[in-house]
C-alpha atoms as a PDB file:
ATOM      1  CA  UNK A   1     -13.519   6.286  -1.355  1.00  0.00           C
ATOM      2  CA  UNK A   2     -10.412   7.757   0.730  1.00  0.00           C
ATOM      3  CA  UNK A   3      -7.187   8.010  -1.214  1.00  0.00           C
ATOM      4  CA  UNK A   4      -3.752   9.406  -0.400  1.00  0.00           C
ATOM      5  CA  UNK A   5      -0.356   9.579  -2.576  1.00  0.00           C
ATOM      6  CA  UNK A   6       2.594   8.628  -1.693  1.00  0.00           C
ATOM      7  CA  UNK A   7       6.476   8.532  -2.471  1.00  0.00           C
ATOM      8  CA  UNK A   8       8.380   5.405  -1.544  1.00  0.00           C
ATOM      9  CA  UNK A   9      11.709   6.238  -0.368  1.00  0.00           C
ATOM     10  CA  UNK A  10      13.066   2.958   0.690  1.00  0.00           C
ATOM     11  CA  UNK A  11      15.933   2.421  -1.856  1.00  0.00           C
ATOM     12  CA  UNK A  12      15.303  -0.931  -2.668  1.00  0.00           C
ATOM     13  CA  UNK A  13      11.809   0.195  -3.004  1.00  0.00           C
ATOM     14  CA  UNK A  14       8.784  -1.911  -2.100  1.00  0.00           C
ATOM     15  CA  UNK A  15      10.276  -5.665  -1.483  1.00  0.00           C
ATOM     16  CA  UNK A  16       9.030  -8.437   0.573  1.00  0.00           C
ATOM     17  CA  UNK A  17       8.941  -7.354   4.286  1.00  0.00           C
ATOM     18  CA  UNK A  18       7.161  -4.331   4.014  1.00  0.00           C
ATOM     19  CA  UNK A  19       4.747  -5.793   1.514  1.00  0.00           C
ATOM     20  CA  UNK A  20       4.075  -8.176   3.734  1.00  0.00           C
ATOM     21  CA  UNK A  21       3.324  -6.318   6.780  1.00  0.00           C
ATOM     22  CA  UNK A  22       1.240  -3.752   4.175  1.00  0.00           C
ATOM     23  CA  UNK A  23      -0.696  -6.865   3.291  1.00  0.00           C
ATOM     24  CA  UNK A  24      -0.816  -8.295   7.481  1.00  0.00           C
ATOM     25  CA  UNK A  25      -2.517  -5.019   8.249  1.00  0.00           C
ATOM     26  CA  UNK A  26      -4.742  -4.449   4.742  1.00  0.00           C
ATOM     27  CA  UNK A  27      -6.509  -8.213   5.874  1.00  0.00           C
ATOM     28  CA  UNK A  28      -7.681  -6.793   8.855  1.00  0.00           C
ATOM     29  CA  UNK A  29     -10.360  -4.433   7.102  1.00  0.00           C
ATOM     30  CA  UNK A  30     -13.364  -5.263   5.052  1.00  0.00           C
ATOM     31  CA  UNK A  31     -12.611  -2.072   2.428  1.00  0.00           C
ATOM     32  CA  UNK A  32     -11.432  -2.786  -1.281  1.00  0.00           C
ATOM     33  CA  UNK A  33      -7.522  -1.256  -0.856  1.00  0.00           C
ATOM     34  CA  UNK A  34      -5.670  -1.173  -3.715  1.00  0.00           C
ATOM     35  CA  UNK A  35      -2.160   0.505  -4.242  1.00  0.00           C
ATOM     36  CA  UNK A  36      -1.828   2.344  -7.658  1.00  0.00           C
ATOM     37  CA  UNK A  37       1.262   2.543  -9.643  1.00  0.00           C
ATOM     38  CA  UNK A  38       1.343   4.744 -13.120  1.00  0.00           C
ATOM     39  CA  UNK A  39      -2.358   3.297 -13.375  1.00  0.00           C
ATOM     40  CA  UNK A  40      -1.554  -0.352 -12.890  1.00  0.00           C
ATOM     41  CA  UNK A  41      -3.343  -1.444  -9.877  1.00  0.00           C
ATOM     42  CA  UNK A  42      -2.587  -4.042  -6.847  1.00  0.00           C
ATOM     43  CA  UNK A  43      -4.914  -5.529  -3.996  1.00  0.00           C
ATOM     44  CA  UNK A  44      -3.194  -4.799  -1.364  1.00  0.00           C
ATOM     45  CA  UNK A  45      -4.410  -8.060   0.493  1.00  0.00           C
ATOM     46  CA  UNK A  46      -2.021  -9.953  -2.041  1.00  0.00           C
ATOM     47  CA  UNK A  47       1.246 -10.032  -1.104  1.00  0.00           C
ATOM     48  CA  UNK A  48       1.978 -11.511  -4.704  1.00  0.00           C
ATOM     49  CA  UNK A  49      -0.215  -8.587  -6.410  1.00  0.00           C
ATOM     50  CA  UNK A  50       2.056  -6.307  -4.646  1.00  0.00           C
ATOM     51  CA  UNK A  51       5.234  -7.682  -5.837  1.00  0.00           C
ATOM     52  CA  UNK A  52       4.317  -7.716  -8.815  1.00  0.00           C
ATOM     53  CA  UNK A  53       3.843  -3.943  -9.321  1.00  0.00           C
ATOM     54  CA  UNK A  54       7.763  -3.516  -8.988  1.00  0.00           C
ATOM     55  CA  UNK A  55       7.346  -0.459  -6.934  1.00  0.00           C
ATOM     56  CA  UNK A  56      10.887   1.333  -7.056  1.00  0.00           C
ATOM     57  CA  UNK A  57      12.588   3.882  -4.841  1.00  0.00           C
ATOM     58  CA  UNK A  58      11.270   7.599  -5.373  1.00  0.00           C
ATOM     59  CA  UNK A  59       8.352   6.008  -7.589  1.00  0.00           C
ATOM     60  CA  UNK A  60       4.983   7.581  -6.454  1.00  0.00           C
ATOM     61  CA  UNK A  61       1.943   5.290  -5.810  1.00  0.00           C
ATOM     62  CA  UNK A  62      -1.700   5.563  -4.806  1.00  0.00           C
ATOM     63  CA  UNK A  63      -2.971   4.131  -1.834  1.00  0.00           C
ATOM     64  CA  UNK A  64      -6.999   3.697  -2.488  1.00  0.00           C
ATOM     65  CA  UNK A  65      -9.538   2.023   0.554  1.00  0.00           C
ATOM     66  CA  UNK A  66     -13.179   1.731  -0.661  1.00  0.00           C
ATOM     67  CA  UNK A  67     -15.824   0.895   1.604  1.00  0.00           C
ATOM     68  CA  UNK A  68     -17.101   1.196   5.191  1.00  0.00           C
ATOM     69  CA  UNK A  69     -13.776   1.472   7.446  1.00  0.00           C
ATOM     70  CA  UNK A  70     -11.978   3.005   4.690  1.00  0.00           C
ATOM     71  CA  UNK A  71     -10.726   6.367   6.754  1.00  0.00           C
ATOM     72  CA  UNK A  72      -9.349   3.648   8.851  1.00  0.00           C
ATOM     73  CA  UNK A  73      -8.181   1.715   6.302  1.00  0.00           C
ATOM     74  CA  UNK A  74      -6.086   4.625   4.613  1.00  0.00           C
ATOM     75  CA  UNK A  75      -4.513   5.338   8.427  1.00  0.00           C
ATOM     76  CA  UNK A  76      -3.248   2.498   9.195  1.00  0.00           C
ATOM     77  CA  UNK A  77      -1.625   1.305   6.520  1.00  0.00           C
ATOM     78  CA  UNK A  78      -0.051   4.772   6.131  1.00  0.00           C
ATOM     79  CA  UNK A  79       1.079   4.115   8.993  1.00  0.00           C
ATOM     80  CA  UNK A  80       2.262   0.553   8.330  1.00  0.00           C
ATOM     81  CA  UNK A  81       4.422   2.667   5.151  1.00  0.00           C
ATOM     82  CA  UNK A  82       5.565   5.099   7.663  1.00  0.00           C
ATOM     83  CA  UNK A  83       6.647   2.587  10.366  1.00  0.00           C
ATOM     84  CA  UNK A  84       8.939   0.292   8.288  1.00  0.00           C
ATOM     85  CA  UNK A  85      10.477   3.805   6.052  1.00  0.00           C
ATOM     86  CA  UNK A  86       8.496   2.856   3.049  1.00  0.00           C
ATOM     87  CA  UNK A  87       7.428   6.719   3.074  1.00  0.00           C
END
């Protein structure tokens, strides 16, 4: 298991285009990623499970991969965050 923690920074927080590239790029790996939000937890495969967390600016979450291309996993969607000033 490879986790990292984050701090969103986007002020409108985590909405609908990031999720949704978060989500593009999560599909593309056979790990379990999940994002983790004050112990509520979202696959991040689903954009809907995403949403639904109601990430908000400055909140801190929990980016978890599980499974064999986990490292990778972690990296990209990192970078993914990074990319579209999530984080």
């Amino acid at each position: 298991m490879k986790s990292i923690q984050v701090k969103i920074i986007d002020p409108i927080g985590l909405h609908a285009r990031p999720a949704s590239k978060i989500t593009s790029e999560a599909t593309k790996y056979k790990s379990d990623i999940k994002i983790v939000l004050d112990g509520r937890e979202a696959n991040a495969k689903s954009l809907i499970n995403l949403m639904a967390l109601g990430v908000k600016s400055n909140n801190k979450v929990e980016l978890i991969a599980k499974g064999l291309d986990e490292a990778n996993a972690i990296v990209a969607i990192e970078k993914v965050m990074r990319d579209n000033k999530l984080i």
